[in-house]
N, C-alpha and C. Protein backbone atom coordinates (compact mmCIF):
# COMPACT_ATOMS: atom_id res chain seq x y z
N UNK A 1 110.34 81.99 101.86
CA UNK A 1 109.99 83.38 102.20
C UNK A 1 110.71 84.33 101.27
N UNK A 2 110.20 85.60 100.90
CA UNK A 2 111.03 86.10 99.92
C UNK A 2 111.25 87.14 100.47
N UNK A 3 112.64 87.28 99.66
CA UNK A 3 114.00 88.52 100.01
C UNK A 3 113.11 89.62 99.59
N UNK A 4 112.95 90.98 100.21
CA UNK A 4 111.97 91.92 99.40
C UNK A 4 113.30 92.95 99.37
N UNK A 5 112.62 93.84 98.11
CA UNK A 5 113.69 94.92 97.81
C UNK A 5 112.93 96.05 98.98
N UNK A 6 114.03 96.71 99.04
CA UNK A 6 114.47 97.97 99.93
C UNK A 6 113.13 98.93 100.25
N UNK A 7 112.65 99.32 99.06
CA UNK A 7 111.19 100.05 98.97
C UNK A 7 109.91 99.71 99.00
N UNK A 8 110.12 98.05 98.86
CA UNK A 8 108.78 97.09 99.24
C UNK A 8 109.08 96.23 99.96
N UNK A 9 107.93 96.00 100.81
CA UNK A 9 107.93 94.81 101.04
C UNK A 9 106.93 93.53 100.24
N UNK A 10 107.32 92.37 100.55
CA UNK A 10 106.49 91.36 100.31
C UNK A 10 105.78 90.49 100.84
N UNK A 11 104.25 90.93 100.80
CA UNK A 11 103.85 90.12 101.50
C UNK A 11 102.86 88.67 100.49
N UNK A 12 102.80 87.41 101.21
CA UNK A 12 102.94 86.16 100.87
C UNK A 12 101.59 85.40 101.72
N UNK A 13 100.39 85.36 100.91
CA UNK A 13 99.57 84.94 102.00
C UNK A 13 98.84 83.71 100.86
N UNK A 14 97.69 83.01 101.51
CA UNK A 14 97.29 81.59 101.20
C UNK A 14 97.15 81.64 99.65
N UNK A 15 97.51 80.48 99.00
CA UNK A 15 97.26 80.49 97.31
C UNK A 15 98.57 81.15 96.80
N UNK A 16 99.85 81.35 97.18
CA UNK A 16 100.62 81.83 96.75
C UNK A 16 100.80 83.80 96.38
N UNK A 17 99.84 84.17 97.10
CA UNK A 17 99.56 85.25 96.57
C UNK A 17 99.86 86.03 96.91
N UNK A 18 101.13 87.16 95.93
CA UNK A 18 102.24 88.12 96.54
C UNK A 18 101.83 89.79 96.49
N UNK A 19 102.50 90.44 97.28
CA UNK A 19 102.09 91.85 97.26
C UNK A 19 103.13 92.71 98.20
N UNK A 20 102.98 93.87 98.24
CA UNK A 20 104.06 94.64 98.28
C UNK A 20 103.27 95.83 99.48
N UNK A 21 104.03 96.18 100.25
CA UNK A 21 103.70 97.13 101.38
C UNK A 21 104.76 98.14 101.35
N UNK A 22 104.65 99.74 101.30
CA UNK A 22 105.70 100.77 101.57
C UNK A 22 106.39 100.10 103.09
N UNK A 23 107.94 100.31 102.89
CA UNK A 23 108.33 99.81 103.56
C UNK A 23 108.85 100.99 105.13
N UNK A 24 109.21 100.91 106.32
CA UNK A 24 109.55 102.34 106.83
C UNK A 24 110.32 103.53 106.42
N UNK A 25 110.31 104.27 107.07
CA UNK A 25 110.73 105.54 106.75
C UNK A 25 109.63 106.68 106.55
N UNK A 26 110.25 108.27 106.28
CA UNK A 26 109.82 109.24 106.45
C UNK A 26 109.03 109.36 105.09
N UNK A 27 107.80 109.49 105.15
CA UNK A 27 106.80 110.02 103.84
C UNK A 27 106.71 111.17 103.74
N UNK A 28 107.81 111.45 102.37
CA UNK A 28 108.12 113.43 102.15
C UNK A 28 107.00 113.64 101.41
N UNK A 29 106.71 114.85 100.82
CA UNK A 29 105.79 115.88 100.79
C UNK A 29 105.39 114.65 98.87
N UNK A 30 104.43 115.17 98.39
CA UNK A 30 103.88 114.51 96.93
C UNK A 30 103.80 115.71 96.03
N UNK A 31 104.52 115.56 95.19
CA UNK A 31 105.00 116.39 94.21
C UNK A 31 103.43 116.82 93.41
N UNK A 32 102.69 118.09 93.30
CA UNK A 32 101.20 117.72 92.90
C UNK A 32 101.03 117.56 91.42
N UNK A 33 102.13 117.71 90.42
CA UNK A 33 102.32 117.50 88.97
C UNK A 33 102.00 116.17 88.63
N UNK A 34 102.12 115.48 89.47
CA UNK A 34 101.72 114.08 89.25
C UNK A 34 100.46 114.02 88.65
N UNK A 35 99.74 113.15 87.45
CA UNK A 35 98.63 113.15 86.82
C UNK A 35 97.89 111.74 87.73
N UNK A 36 96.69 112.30 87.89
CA UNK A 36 96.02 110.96 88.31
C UNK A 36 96.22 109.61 87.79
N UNK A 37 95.96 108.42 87.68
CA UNK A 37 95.88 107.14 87.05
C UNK A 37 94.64 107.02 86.56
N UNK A 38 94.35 106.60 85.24
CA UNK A 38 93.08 106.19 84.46
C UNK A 38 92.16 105.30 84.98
N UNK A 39 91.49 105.85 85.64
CA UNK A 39 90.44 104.58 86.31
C UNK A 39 89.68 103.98 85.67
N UNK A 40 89.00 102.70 85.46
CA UNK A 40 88.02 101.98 85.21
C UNK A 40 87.23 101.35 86.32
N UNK A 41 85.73 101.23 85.64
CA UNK A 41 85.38 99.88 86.69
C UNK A 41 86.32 98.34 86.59
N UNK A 42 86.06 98.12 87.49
CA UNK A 42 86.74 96.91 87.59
C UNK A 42 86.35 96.13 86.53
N UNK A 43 87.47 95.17 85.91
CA UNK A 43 87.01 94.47 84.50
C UNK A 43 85.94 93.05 85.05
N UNK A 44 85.06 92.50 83.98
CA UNK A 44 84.76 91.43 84.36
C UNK A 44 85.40 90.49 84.40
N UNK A 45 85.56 89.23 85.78
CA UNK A 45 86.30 88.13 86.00
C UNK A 45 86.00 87.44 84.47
N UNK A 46 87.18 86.88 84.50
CA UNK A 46 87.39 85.73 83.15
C UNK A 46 86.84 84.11 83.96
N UNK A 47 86.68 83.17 83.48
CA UNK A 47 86.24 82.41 83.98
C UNK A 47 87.46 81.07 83.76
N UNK A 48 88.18 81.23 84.93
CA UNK A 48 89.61 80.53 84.76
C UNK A 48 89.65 79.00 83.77
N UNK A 49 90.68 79.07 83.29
CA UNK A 49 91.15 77.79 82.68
C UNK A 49 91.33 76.82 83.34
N UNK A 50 91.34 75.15 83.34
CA UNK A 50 91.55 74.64 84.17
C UNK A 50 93.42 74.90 84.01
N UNK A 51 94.25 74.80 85.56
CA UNK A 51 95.67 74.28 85.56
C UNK A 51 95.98 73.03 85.12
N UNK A 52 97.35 73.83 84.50
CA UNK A 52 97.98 72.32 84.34
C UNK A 52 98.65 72.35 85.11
N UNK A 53 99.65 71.05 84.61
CA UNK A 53 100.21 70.62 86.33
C UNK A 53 101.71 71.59 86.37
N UNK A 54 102.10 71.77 87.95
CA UNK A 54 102.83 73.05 88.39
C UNK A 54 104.07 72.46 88.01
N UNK A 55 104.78 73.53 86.85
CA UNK A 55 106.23 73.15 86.82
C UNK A 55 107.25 73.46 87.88
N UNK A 56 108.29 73.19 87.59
CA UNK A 56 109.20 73.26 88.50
C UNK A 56 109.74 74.95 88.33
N UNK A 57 109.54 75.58 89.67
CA UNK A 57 110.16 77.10 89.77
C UNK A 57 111.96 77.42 89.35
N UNK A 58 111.88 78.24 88.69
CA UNK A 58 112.85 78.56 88.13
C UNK A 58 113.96 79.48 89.50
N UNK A 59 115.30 79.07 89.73
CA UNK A 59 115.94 79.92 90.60
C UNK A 59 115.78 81.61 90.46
N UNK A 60 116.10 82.17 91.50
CA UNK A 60 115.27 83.70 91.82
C UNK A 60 116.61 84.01 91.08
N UNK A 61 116.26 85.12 90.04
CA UNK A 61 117.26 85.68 89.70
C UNK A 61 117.70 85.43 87.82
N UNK A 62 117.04 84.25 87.65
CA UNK A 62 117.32 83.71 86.55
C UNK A 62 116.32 84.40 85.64
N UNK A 63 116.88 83.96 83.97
CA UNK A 63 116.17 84.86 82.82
C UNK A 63 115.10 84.12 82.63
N UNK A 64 114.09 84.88 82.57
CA UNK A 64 112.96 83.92 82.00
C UNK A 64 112.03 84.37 80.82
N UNK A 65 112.68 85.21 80.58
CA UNK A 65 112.51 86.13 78.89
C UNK A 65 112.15 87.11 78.50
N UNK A 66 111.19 87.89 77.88
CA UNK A 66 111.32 89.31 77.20
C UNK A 66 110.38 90.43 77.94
N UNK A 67 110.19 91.51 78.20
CA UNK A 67 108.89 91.77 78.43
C UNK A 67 109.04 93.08 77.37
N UNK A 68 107.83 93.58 77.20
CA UNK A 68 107.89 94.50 75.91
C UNK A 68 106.32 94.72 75.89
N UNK A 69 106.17 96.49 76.04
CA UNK A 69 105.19 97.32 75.63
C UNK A 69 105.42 97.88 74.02
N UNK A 70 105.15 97.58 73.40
CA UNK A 70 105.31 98.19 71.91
C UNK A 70 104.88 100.07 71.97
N UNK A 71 103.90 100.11 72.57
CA UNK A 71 103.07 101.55 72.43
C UNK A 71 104.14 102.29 73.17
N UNK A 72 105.02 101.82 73.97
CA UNK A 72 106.03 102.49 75.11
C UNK A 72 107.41 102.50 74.79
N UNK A 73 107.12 102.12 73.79
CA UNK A 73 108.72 101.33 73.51
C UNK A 73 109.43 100.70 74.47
N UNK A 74 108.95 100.04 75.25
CA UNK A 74 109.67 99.91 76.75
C UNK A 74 109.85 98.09 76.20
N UNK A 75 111.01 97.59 76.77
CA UNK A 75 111.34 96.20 76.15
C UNK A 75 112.50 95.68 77.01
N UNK A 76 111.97 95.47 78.20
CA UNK A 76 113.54 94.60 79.27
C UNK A 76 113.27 93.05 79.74
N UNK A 77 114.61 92.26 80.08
CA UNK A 77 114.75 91.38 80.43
C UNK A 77 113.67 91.04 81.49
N UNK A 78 113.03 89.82 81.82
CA UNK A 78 112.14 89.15 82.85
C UNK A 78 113.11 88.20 83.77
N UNK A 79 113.12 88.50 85.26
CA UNK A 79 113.90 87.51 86.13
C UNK A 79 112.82 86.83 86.67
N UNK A 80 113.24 86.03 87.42
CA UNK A 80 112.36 85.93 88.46
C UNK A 80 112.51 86.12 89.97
N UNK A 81 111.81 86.28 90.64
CA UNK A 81 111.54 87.32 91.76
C UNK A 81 111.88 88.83 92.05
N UNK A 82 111.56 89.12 93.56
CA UNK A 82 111.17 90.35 93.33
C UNK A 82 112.05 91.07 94.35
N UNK A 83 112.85 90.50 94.51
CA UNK A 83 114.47 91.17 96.02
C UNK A 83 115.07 92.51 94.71
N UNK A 84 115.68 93.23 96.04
CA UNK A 84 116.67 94.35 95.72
C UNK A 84 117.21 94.11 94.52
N UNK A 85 118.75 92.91 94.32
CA UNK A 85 119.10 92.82 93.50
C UNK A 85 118.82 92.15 92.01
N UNK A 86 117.21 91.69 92.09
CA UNK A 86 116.83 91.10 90.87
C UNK A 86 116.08 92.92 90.52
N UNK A 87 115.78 93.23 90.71
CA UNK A 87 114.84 94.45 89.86
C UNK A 87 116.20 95.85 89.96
N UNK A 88 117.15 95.48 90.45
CA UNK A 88 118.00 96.39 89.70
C UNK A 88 118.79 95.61 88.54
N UNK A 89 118.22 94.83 88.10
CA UNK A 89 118.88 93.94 86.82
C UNK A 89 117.92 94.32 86.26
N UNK A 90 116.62 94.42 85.66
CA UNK A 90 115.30 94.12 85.26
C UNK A 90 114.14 94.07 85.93
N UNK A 91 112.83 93.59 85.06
CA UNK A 91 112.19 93.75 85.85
C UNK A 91 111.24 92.31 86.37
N UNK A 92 110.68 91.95 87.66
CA UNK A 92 110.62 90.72 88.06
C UNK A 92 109.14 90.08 88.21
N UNK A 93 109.30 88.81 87.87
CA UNK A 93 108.17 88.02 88.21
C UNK A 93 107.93 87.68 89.60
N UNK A 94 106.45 88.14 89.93
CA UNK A 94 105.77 87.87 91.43
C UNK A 94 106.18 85.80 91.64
N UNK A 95 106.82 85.93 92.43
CA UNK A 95 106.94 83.86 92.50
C UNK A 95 105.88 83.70 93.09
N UNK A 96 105.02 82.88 92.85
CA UNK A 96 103.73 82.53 93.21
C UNK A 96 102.56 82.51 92.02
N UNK A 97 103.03 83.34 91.61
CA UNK A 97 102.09 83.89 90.31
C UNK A 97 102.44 82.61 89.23
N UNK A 98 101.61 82.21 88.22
CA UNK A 98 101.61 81.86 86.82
C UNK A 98 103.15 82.50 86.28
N UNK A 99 103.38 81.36 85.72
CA UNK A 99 105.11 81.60 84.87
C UNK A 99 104.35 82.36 83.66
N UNK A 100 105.34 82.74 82.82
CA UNK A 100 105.24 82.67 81.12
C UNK A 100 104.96 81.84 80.71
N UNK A 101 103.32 81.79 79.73
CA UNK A 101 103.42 80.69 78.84
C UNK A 101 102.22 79.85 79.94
N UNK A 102 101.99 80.38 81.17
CA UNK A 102 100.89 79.26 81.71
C UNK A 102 99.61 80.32 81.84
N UNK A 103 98.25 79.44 81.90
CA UNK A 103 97.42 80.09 81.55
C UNK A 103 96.84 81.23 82.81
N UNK A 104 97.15 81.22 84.22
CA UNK A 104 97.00 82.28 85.35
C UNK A 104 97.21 83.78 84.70
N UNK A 105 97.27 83.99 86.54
CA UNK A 105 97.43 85.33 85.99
C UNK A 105 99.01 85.86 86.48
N UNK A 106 99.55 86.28 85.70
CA UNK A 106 101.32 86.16 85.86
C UNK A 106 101.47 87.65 86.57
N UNK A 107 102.15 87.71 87.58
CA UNK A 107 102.50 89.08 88.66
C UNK A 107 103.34 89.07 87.95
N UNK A 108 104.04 90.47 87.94
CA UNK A 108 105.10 91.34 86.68
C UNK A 108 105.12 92.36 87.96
N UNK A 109 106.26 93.10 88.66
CA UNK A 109 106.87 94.17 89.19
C UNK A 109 107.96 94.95 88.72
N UNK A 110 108.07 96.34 89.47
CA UNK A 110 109.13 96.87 88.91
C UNK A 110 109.08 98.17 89.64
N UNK A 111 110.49 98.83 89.91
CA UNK A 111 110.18 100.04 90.56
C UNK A 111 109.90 101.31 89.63
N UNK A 112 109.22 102.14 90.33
CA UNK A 112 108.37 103.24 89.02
C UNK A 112 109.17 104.05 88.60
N UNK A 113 110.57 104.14 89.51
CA UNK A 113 111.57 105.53 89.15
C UNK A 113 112.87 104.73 88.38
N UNK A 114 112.28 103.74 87.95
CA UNK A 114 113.75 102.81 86.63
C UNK A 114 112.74 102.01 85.84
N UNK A 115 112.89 100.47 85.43
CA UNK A 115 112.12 100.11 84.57
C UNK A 115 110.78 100.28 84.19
N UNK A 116 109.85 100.44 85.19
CA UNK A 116 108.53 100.57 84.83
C UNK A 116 108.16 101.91 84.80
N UNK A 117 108.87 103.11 84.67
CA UNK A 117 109.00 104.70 84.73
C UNK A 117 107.64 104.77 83.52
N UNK A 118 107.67 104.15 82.48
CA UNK A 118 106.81 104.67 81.76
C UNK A 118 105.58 104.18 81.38
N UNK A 119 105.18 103.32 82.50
CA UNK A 119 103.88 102.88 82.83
C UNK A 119 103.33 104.18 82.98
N UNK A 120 103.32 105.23 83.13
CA UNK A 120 102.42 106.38 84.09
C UNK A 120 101.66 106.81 82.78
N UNK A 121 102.13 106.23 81.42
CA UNK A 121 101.35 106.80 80.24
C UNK A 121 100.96 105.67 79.51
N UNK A 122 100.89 104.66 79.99
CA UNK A 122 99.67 102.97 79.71
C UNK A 122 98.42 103.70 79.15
N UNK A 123 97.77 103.09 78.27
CA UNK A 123 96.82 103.43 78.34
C UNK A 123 95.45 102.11 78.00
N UNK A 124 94.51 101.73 78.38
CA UNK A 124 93.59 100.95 77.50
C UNK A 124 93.86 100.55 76.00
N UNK A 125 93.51 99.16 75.90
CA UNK A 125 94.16 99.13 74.91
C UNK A 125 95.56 98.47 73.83
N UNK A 126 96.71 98.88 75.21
CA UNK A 126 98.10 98.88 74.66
C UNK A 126 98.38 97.24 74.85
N UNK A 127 98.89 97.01 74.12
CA UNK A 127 99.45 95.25 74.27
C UNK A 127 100.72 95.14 74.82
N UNK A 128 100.72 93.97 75.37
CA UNK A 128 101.39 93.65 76.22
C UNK A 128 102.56 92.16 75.79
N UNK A 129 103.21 92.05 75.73
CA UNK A 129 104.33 90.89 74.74
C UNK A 129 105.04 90.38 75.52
N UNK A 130 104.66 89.15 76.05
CA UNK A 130 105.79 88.35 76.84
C UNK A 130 106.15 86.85 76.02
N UNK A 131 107.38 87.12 76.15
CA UNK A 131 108.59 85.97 75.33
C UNK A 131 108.98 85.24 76.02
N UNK A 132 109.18 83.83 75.83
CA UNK A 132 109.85 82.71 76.87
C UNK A 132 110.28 82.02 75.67
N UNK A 133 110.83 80.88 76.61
CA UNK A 133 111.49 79.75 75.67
C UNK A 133 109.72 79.05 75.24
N UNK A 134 109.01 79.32 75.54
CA UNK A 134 107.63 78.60 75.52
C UNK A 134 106.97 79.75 73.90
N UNK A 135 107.41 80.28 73.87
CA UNK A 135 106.89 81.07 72.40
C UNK A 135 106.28 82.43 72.88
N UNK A 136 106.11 83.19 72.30
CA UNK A 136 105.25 84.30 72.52
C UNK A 136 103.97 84.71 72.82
N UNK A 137 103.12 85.64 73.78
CA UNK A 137 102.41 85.54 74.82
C UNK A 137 101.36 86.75 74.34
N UNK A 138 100.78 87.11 73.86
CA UNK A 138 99.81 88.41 73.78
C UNK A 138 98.63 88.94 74.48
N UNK A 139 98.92 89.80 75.25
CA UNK A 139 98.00 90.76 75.91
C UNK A 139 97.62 92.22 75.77
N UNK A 140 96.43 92.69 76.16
CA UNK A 140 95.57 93.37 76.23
C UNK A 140 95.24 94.51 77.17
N UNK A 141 95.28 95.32 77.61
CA UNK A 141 95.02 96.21 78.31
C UNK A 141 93.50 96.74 78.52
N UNK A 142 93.24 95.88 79.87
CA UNK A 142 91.85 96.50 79.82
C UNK A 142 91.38 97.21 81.26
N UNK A 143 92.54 97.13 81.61
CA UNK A 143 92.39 97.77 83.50
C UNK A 143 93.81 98.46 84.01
N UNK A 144 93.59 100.04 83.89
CA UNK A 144 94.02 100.50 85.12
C UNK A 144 94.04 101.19 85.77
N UNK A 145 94.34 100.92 87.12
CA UNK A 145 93.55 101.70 88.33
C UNK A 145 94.45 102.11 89.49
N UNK A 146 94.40 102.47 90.88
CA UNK A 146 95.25 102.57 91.56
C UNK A 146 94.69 102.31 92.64
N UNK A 147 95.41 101.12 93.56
CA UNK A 147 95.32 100.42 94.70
C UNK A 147 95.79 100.78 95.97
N UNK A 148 95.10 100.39 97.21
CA UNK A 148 95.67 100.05 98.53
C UNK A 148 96.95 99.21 98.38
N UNK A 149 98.08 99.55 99.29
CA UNK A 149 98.83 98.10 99.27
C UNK A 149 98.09 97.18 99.53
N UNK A 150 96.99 97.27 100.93
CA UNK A 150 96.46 95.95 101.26
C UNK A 150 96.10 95.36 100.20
N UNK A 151 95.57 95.69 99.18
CA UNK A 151 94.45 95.17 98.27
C UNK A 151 94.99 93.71 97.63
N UNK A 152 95.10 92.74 98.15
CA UNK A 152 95.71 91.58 97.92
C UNK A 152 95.26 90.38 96.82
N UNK A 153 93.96 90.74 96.44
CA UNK A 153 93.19 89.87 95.24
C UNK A 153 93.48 90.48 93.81
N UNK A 154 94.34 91.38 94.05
CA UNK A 154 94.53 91.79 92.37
C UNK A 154 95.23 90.84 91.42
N UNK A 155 96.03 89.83 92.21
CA UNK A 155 96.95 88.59 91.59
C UNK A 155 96.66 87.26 91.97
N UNK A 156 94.85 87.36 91.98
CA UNK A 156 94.11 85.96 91.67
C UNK A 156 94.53 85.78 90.97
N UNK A 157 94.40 83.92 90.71
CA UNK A 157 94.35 83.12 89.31
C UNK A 157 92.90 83.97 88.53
N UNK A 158 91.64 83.88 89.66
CA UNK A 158 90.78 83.58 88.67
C UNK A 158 90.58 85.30 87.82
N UNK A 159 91.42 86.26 87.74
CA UNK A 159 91.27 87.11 86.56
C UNK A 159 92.31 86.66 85.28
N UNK A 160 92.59 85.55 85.65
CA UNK A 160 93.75 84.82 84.35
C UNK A 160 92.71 84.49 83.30
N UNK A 161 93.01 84.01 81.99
CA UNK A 161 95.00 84.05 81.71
C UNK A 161 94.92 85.63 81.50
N UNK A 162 95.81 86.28 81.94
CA UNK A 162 96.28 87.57 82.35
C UNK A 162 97.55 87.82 82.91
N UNK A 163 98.23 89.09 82.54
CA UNK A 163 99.50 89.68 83.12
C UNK A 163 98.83 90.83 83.94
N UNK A 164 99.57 90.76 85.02
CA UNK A 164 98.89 91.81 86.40
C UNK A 164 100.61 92.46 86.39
N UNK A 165 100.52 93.91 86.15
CA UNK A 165 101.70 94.89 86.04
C UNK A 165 101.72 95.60 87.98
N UNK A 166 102.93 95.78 88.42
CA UNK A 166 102.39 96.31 89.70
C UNK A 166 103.51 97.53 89.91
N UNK A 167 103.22 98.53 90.35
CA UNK A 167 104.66 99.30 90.67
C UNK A 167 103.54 100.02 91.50
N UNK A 168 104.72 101.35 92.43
CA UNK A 168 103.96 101.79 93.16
C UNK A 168 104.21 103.20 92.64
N UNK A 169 103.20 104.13 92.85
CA UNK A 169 102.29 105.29 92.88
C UNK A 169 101.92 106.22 93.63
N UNK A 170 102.31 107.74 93.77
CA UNK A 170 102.09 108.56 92.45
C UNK A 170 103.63 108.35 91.75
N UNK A 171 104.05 108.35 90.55
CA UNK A 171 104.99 108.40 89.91
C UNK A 171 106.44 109.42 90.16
N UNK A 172 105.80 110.70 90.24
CA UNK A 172 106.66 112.31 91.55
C UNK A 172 106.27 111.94 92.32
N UNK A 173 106.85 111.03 93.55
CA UNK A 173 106.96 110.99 94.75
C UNK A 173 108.21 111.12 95.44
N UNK A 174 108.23 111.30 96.39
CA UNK A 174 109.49 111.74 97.16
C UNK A 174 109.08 110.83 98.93
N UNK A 175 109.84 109.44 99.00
CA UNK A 175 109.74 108.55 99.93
C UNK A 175 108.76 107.86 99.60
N UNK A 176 108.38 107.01 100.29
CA UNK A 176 107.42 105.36 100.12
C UNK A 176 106.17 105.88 99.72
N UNK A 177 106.38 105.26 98.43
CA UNK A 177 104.68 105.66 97.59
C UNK A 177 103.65 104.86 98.65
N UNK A 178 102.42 105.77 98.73
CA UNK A 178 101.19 105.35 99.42
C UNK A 178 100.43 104.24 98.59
N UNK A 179 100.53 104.17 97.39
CA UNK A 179 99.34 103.71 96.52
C UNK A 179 100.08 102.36 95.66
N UNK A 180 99.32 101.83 94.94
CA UNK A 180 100.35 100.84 93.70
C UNK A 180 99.50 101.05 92.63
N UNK A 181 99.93 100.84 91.50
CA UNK A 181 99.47 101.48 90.49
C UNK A 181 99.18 99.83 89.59
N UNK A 182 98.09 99.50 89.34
CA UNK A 182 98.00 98.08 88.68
C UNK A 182 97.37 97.86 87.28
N UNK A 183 98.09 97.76 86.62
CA UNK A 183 97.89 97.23 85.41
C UNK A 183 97.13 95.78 84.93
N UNK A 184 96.28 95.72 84.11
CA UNK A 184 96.04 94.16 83.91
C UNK A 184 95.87 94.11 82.57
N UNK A 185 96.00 93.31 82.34
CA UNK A 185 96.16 92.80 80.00
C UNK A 185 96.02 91.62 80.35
N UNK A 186 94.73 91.25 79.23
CA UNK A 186 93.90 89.89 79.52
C UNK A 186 94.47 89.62 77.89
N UNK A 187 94.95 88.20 77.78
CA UNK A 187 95.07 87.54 76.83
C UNK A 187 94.33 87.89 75.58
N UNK A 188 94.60 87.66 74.30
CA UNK A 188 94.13 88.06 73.22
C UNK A 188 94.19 86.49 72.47
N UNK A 189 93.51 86.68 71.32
CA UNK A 189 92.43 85.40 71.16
C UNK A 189 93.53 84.55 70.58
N UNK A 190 94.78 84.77 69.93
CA UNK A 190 95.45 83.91 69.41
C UNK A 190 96.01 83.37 70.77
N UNK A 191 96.45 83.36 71.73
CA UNK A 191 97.28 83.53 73.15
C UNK A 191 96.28 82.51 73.84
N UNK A 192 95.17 83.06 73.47
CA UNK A 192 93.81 82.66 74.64
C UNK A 192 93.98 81.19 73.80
N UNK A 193 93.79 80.71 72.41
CA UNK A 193 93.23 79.93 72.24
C UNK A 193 94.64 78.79 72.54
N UNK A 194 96.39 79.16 71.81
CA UNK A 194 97.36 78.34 73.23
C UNK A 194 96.89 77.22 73.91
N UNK A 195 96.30 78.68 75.18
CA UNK A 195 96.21 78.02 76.15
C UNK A 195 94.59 76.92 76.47
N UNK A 196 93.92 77.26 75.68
CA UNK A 196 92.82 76.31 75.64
C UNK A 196 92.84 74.89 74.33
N UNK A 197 93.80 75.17 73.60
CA UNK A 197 93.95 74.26 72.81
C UNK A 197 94.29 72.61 73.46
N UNK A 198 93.47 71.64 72.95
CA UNK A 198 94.04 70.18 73.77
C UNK A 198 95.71 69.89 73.45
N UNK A 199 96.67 69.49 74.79
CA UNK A 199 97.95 68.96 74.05
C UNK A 199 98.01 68.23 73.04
N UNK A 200 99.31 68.54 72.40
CA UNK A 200 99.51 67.42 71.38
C UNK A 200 99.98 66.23 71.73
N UNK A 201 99.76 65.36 71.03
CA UNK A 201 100.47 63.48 71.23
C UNK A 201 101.38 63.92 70.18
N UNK A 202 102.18 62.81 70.35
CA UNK A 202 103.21 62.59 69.59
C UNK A 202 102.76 61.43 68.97
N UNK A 203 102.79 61.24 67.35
CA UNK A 203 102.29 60.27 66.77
C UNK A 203 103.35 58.73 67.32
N UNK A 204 102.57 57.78 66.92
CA UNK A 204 103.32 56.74 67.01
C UNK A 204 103.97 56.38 65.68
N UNK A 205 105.24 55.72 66.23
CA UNK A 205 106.36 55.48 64.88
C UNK A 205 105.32 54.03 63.68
C-alpha cells in the first residue's frame, strides 16, 4: 500500500494503476491569474508493445535516474515512489507504472509549487529525457490537458511506450488543487525502435 504525501492521496486500483485525490482540508479561494491548460483531443491509443518480463521493483526512495525537459530547463533526480518524503527530495515514479527503460507507460509525479512548477508552460512538442542505468529514453509531447482526480485510465499501459507527467492544478492555488494537470510524451522513433528491437544473444565462444 503506498505512503501518500500530505497533499495527495494515492489511490491503487486493478493493473497496478496509481492516482492521486486532493487530500482534506479547507479549499481557499483560486487565484484567477492562473492561465488555462492547453487542451487537445485526446491523442490516439498506441497499440501496446508486447511486456517483457517484470523486473524486480526498486526500494521507495531510491535513485533511478535523470529526468530533464530541455525546452524548461528543468533537470532533477528520479526516485521512486510517491510519499511526502520522496518528492521533497525530487521528483517520483508512480510504483505500478513501467520503470525507465521499459516499454509502458511510466507515471512521473511531482508537486506543482517545487519541482514540477514549470510544467504550467509545457507545450506540444517539447521532449522529454529520461536517463537510467538502462541508457537514455526520448519523448514527445503530444497531450496536455486537465483532469478529474477520478480520471484513473490516464496511466494505462496501453497509451505506452509513453511518460504520463501528473501534478495537480490550477498552478495559483491556495489549498487542495481541484484538477491534475497531465502531461503525456509518446516515445520518439530512435526510443520506439529500443524497445521493439529483438534482444541480443550473446555469441558463442
Amino acid at each position: 500500500m503506498l505512503v501518500v504525501p500530505a497533499c495527495l492521496l494515492a489511490l491503487v486500483a486493478a493493473g497496478g494503476v496509481a492516482w492521486w485525490k486532493s487530500s482534506g482540508g479547507a479549499v481557499a479561494r483560486r487565484v484567477e491569474k492562473s492561465p488555462p491548460a492547453i487542451a487537445k483531443p485526446p491523442a490516439q491509443e498506441v497499440q501496446p508493445i508486447p511486456a517483457a518480463p517484470p523486473r524486480p521493483r526498486p526500494a521507495r526512495g531510491s535513485v533511478l535516474g535523470k529526468f530533464e525537459v530541455p525546452a524548461l530547463k528543468m533537470s532533477w533526480v528520479t526516485l521512486e515512489g510517491t510519499d511526502d518524503k520522496t518528492l521533497e527530495r525530487g521528483i517520483g515514479h508512480v510504483e505500478g507504472t513501467a520503470g525507465i527503460g521499459e516499454a509502458g507507460n511510466i507515471g512521473i509525479a511531482a508537486h506543482r509549487n517545487t519541482h514540477f512548477r514549470k510544467l504550467e508552460w509545457i507545450r506540444l512538442g517539447d521532449e522529454i529525457v529520461l536517463t537510467s542505468q538502462d541508457g537514455t529514453f526520448r519523448y514527445r509531447v503530444n497531450y496536455v490537458r486537465t483532469h478529474k482526480p477520478t480520471d484513473v485510465d490516464v496511466l494505462d499501459r496501453k497509451y505506452g511506450p509513453a511518460v504520463t507527467l501528473i501534478t495537480c492544478f490550477p498552478f495559483e492555488y491556495s489549498g487542495s488543487a481541484p484538477l491534475r494537470l497531465i502531461v503525456r510524451a509518446v516515445a520518439v522513433e530512435d526510443t520506439l525502435t529500443r524497445f521493439t528491437a529483438p534482444p541480443r544473444v550473446a555469441a558463442a565462444n
